[in-house]
N, C-alpha and C. Protein backbone atom coordinates (compact mmCIF):
# COMPACT_ATOMS: atom_id res chain seq x y z
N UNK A 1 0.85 -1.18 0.00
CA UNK A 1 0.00 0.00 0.00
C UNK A 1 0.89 1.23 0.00
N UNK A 2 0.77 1.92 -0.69
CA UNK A 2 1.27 3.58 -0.90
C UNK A 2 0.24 4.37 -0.78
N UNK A 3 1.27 5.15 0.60
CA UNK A 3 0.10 6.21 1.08
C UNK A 3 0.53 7.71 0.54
N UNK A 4 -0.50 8.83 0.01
CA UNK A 4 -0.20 9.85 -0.16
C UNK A 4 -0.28 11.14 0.88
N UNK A 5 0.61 11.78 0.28
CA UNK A 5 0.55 13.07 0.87
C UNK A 5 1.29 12.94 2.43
N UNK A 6 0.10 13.31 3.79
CA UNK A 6 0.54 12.98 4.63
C UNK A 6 -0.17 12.29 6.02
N UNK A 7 -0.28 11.05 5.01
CA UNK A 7 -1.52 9.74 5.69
C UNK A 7 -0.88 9.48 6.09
N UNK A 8 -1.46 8.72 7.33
CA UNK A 8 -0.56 7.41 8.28
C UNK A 8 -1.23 6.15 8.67
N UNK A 9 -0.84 5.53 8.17
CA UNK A 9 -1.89 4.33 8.11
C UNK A 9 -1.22 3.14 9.52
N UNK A 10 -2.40 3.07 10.57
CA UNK A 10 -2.01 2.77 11.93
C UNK A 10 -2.36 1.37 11.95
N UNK A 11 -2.35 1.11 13.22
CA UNK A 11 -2.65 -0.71 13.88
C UNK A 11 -2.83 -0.75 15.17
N UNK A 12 -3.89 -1.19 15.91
CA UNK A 12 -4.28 -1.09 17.16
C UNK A 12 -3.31 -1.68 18.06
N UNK A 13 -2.53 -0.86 18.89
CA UNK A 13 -1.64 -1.84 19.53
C UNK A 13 -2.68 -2.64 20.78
N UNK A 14 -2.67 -3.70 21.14
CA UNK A 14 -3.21 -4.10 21.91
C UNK A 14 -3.10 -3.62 23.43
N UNK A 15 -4.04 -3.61 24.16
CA UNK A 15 -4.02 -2.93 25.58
C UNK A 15 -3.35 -4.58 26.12
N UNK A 16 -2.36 -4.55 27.08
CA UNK A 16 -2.46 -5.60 27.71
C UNK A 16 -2.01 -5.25 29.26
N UNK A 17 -2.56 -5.66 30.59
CA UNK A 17 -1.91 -5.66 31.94
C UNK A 17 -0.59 -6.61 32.18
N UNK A 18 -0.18 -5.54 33.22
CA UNK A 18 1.66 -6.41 33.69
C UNK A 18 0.88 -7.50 33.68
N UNK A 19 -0.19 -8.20 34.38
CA UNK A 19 -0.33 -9.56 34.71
C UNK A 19 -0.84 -11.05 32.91
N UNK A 20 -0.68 -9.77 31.79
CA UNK A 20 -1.10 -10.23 30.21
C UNK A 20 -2.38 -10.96 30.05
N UNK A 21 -3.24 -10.05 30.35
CA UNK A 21 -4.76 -9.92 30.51
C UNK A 21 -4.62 -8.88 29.38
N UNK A 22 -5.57 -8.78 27.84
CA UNK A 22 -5.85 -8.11 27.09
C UNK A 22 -6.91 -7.29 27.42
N UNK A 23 -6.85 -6.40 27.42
CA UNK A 23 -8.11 -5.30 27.96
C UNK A 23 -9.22 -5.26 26.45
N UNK A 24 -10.41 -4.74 26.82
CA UNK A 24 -11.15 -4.75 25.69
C UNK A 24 -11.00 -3.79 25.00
N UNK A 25 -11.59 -3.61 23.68
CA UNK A 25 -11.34 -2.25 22.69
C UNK A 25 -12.52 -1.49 23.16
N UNK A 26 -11.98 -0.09 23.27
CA UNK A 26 -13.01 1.04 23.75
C UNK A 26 -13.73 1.21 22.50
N UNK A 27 -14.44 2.06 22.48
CA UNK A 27 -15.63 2.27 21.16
C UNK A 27 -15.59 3.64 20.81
N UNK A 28 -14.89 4.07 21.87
CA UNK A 28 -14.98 5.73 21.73
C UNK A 28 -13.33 6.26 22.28
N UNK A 29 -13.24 7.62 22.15
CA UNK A 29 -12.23 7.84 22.85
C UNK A 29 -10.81 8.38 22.06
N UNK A 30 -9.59 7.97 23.03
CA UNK A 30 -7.95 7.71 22.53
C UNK A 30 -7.81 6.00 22.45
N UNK A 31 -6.82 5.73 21.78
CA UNK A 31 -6.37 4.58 21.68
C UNK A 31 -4.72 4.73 21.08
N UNK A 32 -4.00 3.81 21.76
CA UNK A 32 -2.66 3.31 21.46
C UNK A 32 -2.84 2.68 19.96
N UNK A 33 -1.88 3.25 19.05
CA UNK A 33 -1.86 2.57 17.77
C UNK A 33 -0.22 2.13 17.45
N UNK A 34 0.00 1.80 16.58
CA UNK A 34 1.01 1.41 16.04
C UNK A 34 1.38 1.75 14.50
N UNK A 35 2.30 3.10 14.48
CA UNK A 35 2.40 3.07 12.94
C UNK A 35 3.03 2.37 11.73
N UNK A 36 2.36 1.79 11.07
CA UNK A 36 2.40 0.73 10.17
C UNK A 36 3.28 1.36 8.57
N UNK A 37 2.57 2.42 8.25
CA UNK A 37 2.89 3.47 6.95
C UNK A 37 3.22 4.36 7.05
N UNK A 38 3.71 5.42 6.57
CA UNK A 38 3.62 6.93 6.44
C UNK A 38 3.78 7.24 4.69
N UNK A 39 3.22 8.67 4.48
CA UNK A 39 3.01 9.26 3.09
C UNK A 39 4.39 9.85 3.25
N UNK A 40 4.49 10.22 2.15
CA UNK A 40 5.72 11.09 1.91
C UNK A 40 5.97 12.96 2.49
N UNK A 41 5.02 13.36 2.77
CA UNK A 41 4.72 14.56 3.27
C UNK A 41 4.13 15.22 2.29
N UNK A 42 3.68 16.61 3.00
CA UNK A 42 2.68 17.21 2.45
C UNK A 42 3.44 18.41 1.87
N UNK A 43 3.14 18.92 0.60
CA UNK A 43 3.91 19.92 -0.14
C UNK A 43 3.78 21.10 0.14
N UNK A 44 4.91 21.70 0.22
CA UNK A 44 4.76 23.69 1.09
C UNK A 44 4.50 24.44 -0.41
N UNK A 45 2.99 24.88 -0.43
CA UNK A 45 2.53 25.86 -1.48
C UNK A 45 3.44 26.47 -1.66
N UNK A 46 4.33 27.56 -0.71
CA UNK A 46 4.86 28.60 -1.26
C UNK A 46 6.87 27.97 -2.02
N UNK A 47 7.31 26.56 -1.78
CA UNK A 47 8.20 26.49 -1.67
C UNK A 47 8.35 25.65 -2.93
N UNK A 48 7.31 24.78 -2.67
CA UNK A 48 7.29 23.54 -3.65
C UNK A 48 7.66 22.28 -3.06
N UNK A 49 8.47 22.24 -1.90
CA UNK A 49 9.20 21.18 -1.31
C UNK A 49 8.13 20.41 -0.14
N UNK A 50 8.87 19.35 -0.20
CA UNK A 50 7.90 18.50 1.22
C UNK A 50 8.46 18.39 2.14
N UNK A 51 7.22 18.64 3.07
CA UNK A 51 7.10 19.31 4.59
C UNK A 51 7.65 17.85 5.14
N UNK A 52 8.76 17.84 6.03
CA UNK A 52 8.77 15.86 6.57
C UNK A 52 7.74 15.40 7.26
N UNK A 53 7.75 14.51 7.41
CA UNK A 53 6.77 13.82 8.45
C UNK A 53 7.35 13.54 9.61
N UNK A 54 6.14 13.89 11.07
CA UNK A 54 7.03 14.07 12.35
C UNK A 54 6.97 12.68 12.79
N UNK A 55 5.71 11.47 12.46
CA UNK A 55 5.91 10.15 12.69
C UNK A 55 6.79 9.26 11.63
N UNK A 56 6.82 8.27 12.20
CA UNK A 56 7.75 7.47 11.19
C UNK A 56 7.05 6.03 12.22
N UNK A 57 7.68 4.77 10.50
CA UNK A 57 7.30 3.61 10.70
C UNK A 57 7.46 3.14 12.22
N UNK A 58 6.90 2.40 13.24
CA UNK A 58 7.01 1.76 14.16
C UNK A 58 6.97 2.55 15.74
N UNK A 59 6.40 4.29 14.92
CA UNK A 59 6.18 5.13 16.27
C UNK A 59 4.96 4.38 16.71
N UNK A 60 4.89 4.65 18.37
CA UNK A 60 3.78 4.18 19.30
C UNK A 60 3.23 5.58 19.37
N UNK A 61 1.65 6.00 18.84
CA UNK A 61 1.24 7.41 18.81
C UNK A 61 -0.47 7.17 19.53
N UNK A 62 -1.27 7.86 19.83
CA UNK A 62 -2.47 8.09 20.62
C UNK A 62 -3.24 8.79 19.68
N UNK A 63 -3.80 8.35 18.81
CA UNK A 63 -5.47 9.01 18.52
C UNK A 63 -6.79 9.20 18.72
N UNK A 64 -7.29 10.16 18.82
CA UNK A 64 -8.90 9.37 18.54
C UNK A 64 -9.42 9.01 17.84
N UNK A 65 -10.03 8.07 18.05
CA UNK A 65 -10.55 7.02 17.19
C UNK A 65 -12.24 7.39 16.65
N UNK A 66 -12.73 8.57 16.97
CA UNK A 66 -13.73 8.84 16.71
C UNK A 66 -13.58 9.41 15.15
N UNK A 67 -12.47 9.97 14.87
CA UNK A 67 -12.13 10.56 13.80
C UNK A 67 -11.50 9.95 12.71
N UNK A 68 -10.83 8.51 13.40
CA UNK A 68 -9.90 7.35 12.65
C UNK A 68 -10.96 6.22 11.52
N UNK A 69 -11.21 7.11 10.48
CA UNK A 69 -12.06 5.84 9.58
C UNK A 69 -11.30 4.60 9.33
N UNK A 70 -12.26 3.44 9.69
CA UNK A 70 -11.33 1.57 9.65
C UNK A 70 -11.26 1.21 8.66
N UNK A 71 -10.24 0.59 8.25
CA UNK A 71 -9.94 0.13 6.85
C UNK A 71 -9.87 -1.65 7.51
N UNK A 72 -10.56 -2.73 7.04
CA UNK A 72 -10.48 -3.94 6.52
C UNK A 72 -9.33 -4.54 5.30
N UNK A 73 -8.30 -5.19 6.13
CA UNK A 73 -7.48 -5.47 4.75
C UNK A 73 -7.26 -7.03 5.04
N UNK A 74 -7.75 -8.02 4.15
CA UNK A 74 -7.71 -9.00 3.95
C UNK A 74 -6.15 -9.78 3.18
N UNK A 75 -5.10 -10.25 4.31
CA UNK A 75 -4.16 -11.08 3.31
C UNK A 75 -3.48 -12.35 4.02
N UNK A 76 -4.28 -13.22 2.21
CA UNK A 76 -4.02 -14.66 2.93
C UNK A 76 -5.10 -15.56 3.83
N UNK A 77 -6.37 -14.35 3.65
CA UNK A 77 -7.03 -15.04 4.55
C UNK A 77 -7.37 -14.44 5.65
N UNK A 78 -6.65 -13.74 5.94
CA UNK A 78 -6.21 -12.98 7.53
C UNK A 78 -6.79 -11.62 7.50
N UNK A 79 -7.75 -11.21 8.35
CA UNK A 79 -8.70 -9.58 8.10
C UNK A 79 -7.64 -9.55 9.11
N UNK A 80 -7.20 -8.42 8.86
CA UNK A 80 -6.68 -7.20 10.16
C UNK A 80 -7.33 -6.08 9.48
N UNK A 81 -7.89 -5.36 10.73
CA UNK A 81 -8.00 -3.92 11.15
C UNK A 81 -7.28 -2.40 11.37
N UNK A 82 -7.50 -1.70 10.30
CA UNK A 82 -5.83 -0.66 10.29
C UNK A 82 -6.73 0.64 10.58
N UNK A 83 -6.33 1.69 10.68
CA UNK A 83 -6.99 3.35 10.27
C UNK A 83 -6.21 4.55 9.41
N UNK A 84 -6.86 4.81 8.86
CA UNK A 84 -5.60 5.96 8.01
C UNK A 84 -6.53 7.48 8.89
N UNK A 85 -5.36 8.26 9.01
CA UNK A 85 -5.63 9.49 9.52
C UNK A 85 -4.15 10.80 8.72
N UNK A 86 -5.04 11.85 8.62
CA UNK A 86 -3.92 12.93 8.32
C UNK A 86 -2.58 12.91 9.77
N UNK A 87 -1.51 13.48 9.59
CA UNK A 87 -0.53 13.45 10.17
C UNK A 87 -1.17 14.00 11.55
N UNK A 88 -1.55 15.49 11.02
CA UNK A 88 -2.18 16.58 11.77
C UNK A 88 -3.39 15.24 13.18
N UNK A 89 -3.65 15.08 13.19
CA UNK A 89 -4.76 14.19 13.57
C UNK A 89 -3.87 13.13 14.77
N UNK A 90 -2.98 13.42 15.18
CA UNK A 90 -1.96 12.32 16.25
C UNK A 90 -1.93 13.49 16.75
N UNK A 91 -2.66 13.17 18.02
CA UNK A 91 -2.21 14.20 19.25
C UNK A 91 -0.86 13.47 20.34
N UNK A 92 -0.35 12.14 20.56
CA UNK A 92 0.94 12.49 20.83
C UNK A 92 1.33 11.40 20.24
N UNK A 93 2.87 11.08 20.50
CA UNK A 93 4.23 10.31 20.18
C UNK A 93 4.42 9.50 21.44
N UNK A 94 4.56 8.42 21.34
CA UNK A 94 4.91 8.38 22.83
C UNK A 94 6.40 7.65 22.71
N UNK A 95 7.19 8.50 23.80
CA UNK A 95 8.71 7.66 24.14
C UNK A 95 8.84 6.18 24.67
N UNK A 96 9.76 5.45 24.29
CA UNK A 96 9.80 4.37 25.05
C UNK A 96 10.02 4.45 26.16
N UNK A 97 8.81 3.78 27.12
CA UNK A 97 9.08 3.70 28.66
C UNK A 97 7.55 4.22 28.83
N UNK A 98 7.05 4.88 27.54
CA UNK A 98 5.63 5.37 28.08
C UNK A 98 4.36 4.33 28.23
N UNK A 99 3.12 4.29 28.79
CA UNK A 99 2.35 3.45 28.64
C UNK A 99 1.03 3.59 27.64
């Protein structure tokens, strides 16, 4: 999949407790994702050049998911569940060590 502009196409990281009990998926809200893709960035009208992108493959980032339309991608057999969202649209990054 090639994403344009400055999509990011995510993956639900799973909630799990120290004790590895999977928590359920909220319906509403933030959620822990996992970035899967990124677009190439978005082009500066006045410059011509592209703007970078502040995520990159394998950041752990927090969206809401009210705004995150689900994409169904079938391979092999196997449905997984992804979301594409504009860059703009990740309210944070999180460092390793965060929860």
């Amino acid at each position: 999949m090639i994403l344009t502009q400055d999509k990011v196409l995510l993956e639900i990281k799973e909630d799990k407790t120290a004790g590895g009990i999977y928590m359920p998926e909220k319906k509403s809200g933030t959620r822990n994702f996992t970035v899967v893709a990124v677009g190439p960035g978005r082009m500066n009208p006045y410059t011509g050049k592209r703007i970078p992108m502040s995520v990159k493959v394998g950041d752990r980032v927090i969206v809401d998911t009210t705004i995150a339309p689900e994409l169904t991608i079938t391979t092999n057999g196997e449905k997984k569940k992804y979301y594409i969202i504009p860059e703009k649209e990740v309210q944070y990054i999180l460092e390793i060590g965060d929860n």
